[in-house]
Each structure stands twice: as C-alpha cells, then as structure tokens.
PDB file of N, CA and C in Angstrom:
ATOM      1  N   UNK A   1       0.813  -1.193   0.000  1.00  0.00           N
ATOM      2  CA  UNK A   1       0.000   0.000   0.000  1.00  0.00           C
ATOM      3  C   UNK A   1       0.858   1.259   0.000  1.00  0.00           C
ATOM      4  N   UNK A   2       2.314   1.083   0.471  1.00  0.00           N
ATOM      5  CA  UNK A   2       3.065   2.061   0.545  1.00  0.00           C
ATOM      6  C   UNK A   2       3.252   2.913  -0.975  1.00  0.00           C
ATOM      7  N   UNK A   3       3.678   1.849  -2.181  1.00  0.00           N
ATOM      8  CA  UNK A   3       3.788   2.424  -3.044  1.00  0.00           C
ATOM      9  C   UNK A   3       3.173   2.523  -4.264  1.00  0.00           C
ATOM     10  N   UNK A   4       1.382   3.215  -3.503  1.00  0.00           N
ATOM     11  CA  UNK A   4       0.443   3.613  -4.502  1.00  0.00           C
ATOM     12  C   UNK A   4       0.756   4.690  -4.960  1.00  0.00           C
ATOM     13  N   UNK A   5       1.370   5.690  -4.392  1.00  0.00           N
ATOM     14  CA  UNK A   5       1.538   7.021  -4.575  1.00  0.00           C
ATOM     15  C   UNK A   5       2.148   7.023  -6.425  1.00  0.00           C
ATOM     16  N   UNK A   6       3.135   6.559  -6.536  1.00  0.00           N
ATOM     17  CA  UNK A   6       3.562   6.539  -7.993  1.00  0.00           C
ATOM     18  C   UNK A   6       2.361   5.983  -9.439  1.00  0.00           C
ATOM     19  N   UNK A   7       1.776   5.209  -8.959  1.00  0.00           N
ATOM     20  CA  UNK A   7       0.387   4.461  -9.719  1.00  0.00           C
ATOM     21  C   UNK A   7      -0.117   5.855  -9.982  1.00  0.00           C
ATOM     22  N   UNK A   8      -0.653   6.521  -8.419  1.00  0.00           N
ATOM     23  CA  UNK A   8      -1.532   7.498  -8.844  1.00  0.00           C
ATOM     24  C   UNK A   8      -1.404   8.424  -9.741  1.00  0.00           C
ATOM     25  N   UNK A   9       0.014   8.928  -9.295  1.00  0.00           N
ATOM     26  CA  UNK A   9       0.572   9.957  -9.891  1.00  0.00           C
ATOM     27  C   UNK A   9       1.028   9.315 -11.437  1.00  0.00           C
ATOM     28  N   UNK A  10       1.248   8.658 -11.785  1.00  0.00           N
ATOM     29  CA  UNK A  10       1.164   7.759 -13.429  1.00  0.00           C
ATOM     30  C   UNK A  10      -0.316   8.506 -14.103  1.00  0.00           C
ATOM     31  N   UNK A  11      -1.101   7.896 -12.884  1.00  0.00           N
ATOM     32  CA  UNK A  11      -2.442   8.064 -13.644  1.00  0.00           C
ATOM     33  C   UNK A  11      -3.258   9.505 -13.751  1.00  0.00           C
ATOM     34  N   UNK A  12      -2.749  10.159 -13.337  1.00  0.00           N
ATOM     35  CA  UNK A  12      -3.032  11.017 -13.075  1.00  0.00           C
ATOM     36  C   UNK A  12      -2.332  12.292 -14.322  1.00  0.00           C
ATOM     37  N   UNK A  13      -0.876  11.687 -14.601  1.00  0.00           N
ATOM     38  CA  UNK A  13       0.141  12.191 -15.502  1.00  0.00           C
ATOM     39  C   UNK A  13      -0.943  11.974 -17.010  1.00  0.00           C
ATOM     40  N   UNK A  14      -1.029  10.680 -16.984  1.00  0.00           N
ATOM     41  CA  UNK A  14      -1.765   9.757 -17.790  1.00  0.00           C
ATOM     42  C   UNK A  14      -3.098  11.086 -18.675  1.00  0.00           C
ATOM     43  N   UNK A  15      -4.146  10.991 -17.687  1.00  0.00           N
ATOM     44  CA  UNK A  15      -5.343  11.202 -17.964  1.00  0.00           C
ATOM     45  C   UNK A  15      -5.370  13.072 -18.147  1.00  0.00           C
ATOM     46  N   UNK A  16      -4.108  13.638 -17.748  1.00  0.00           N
ATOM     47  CA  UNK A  16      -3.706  15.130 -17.854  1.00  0.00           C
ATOM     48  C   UNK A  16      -3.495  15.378 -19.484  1.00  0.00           C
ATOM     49  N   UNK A  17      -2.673  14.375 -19.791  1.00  0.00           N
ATOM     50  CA  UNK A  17      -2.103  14.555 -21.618  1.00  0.00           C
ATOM     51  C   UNK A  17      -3.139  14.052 -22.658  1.00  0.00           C
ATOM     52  N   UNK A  18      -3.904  13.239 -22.123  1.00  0.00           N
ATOM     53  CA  UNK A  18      -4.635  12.409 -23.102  1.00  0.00           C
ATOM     54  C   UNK A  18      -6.144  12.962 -22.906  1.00  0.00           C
ATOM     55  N   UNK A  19      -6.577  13.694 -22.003  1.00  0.00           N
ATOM     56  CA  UNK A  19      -7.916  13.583 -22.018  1.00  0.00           C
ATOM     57  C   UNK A  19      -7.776  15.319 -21.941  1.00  0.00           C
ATOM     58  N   UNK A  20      -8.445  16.076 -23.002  1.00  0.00           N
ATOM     59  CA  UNK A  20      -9.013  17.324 -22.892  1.00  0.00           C
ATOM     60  C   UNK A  20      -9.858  17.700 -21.636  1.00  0.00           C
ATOM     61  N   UNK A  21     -10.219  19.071 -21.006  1.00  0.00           N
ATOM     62  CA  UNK A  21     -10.634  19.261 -19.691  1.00  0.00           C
ATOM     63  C   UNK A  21     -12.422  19.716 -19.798  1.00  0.00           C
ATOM     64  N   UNK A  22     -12.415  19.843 -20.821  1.00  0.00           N
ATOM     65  CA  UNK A  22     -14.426  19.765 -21.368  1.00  0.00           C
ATOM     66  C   UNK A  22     -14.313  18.261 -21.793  1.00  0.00           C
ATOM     67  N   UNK A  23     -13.467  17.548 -22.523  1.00  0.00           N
ATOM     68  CA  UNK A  23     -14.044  15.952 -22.481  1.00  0.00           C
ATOM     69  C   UNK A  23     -13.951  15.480 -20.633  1.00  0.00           C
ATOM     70  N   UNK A  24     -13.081  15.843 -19.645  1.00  0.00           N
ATOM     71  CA  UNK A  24     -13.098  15.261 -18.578  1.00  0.00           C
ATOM     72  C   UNK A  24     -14.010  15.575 -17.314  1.00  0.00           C
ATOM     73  N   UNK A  25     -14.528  17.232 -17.495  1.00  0.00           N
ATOM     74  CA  UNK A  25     -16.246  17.361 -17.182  1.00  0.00           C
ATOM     75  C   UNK A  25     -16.893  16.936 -17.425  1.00  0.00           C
ATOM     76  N   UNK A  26     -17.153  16.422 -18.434  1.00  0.00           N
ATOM     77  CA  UNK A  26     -18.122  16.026 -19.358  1.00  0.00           C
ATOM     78  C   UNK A  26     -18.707  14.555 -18.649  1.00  0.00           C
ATOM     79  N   UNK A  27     -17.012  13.418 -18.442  1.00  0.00           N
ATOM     80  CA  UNK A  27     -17.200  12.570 -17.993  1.00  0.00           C
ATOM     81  C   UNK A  27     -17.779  12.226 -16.586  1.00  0.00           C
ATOM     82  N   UNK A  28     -17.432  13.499 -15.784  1.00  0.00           N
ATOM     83  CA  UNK A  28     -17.263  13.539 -14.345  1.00  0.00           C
ATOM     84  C   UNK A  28     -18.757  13.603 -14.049  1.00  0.00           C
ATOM     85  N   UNK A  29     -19.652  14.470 -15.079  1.00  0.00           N
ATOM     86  CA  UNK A  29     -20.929  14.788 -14.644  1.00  0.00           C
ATOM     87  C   UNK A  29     -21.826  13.857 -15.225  1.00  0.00           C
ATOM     88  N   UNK A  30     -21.422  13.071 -16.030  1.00  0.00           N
ATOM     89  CA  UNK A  30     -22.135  11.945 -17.258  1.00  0.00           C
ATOM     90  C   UNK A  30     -21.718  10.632 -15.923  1.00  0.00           C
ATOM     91  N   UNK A  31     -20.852  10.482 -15.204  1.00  0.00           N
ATOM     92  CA  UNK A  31     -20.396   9.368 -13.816  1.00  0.00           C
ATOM     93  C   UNK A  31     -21.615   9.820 -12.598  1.00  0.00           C
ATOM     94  N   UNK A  32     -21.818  11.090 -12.552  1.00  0.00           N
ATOM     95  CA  UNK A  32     -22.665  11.453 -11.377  1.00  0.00           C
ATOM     96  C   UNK A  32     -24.452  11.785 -11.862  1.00  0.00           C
ATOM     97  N   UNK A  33     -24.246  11.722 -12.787  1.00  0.00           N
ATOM     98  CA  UNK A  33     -26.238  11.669 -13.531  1.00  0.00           C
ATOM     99  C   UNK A  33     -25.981   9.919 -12.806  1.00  0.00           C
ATOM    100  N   UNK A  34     -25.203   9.165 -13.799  1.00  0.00           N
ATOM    101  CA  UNK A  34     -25.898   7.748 -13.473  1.00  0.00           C
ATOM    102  C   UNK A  34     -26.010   7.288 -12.128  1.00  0.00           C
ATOM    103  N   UNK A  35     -24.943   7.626 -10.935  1.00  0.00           N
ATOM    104  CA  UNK A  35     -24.929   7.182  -9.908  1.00  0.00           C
ATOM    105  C   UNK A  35     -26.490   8.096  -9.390  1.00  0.00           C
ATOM    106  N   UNK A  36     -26.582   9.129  -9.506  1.00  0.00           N
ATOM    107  CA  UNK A  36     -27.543   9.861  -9.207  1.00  0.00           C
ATOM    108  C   UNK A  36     -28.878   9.162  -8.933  1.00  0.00           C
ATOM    109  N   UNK A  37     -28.752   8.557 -10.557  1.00  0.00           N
ATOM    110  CA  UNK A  37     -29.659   7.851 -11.239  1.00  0.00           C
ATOM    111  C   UNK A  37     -30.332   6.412 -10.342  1.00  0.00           C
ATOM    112  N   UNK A  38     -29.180   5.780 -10.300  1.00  0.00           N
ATOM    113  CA  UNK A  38     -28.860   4.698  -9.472  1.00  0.00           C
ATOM    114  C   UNK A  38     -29.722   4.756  -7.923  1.00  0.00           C
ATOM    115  N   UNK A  39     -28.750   5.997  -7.705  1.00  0.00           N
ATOM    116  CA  UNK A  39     -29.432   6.107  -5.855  1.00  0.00           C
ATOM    117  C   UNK A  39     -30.854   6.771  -5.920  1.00  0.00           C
ATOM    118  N   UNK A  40     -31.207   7.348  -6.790  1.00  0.00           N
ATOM    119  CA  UNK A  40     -33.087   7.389  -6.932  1.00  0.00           C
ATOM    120  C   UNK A  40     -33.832   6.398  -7.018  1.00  0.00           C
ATOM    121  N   UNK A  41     -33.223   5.485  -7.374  1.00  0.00           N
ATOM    122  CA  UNK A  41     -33.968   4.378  -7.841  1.00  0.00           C
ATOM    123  C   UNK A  41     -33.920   3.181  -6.681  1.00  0.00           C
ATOM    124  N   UNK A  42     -32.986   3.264  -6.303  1.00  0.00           N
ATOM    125  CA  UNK A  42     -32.999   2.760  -4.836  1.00  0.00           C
ATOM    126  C   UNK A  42     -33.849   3.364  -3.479  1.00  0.00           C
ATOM    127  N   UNK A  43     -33.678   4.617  -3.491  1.00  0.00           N
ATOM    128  CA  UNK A  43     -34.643   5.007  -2.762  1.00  0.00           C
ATOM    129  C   UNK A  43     -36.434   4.927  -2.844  1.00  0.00           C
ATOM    130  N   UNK A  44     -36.401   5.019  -4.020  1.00  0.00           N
ATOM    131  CA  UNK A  44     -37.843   4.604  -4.676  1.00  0.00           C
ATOM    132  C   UNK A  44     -38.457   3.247  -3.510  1.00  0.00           C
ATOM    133  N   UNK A  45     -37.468   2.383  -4.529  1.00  0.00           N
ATOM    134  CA  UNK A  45     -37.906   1.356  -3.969  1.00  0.00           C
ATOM    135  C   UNK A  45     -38.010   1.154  -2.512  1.00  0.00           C
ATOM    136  N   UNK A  46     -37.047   1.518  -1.706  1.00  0.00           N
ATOM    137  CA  UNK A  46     -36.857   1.618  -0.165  1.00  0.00           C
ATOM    138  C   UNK A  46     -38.244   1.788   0.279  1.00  0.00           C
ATOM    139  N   UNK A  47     -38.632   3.186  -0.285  1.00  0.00           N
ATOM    140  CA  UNK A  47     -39.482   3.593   0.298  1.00  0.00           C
ATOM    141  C   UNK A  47     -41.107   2.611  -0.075  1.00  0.00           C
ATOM    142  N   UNK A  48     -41.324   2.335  -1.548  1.00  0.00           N
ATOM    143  CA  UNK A  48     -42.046   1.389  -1.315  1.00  0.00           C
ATOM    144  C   UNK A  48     -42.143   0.258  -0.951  1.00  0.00           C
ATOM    145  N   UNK A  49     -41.013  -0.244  -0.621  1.00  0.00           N
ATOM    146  CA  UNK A  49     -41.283  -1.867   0.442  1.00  0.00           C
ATOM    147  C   UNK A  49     -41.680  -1.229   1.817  1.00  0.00           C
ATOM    148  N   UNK A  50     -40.916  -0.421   2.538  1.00  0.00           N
ATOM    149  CA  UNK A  50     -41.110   0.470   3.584  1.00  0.00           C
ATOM    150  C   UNK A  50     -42.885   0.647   3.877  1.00  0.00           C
ATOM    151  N   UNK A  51     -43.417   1.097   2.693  1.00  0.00           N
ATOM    152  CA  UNK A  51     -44.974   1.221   2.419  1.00  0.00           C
ATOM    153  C   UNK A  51     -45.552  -0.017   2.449  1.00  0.00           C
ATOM    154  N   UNK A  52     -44.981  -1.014   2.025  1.00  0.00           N
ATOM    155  CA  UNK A  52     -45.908  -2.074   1.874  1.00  0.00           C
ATOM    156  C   UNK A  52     -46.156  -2.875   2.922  1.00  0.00           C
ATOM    157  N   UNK A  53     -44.844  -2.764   3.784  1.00  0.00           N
ATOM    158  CA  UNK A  53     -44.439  -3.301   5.100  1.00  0.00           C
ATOM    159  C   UNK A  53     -45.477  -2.892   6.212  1.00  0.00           C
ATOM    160  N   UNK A  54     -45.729  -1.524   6.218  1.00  0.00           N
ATOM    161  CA  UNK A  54     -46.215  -0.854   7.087  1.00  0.00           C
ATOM    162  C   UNK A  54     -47.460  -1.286   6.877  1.00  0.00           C
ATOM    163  N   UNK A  55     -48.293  -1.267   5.276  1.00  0.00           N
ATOM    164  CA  UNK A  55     -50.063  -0.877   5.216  1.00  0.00           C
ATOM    165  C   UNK A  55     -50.038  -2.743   5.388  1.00  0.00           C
ATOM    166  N   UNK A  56     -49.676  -3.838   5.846  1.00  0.00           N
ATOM    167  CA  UNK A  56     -50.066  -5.237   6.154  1.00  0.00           C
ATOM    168  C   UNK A  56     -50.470  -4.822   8.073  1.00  0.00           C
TER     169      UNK A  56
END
C-alpha cells in the first residue's frame, strides 16, 4: 500500500495529456447523472417496500 503514490501519480500524468478538460467534465458529470440515477432508484424502492411493510 506504501507504493500507490507513484500508480496514482502515473495516472493522473496519464489522464492530464490524453484527455481534454471539457471531455473530462463532461465525464465527471455523465459518472454522477448515473450514480444519481442509481441512488433514486434505490430510494424509490426503499421507500415502497417500507410502504408495503407498514399498510399489512
């Protein structure tokens, strides 16, 4: 675990040269719609088992 630091910094070197900074917004907010997405949809449901649980 000691020597992640160089990985990161690789990747980090990495994704600086190769990826434009409107393509890497782009990605960052297109990663957080779906998770977004994801955790609505989970809550949905939460809440209707939660409902169904309760009206028995």
């Amino acid at each position: 675990m000691k020597n992640i630091k160089p990985y990161v910094l690789a990747l980090l070197m990495l994704l600086t040269f190769t990826m434009s900074s409107c393509e890497l917004i782009g990605d960052i907010f297109e990663a957080g719609m779906w998770t977004a997405l994801i955790i609505i949809v989970l809550i949905v449901l939460l809440v209707s088992w939660l409902f169904r649980k309760f009206r028995r």
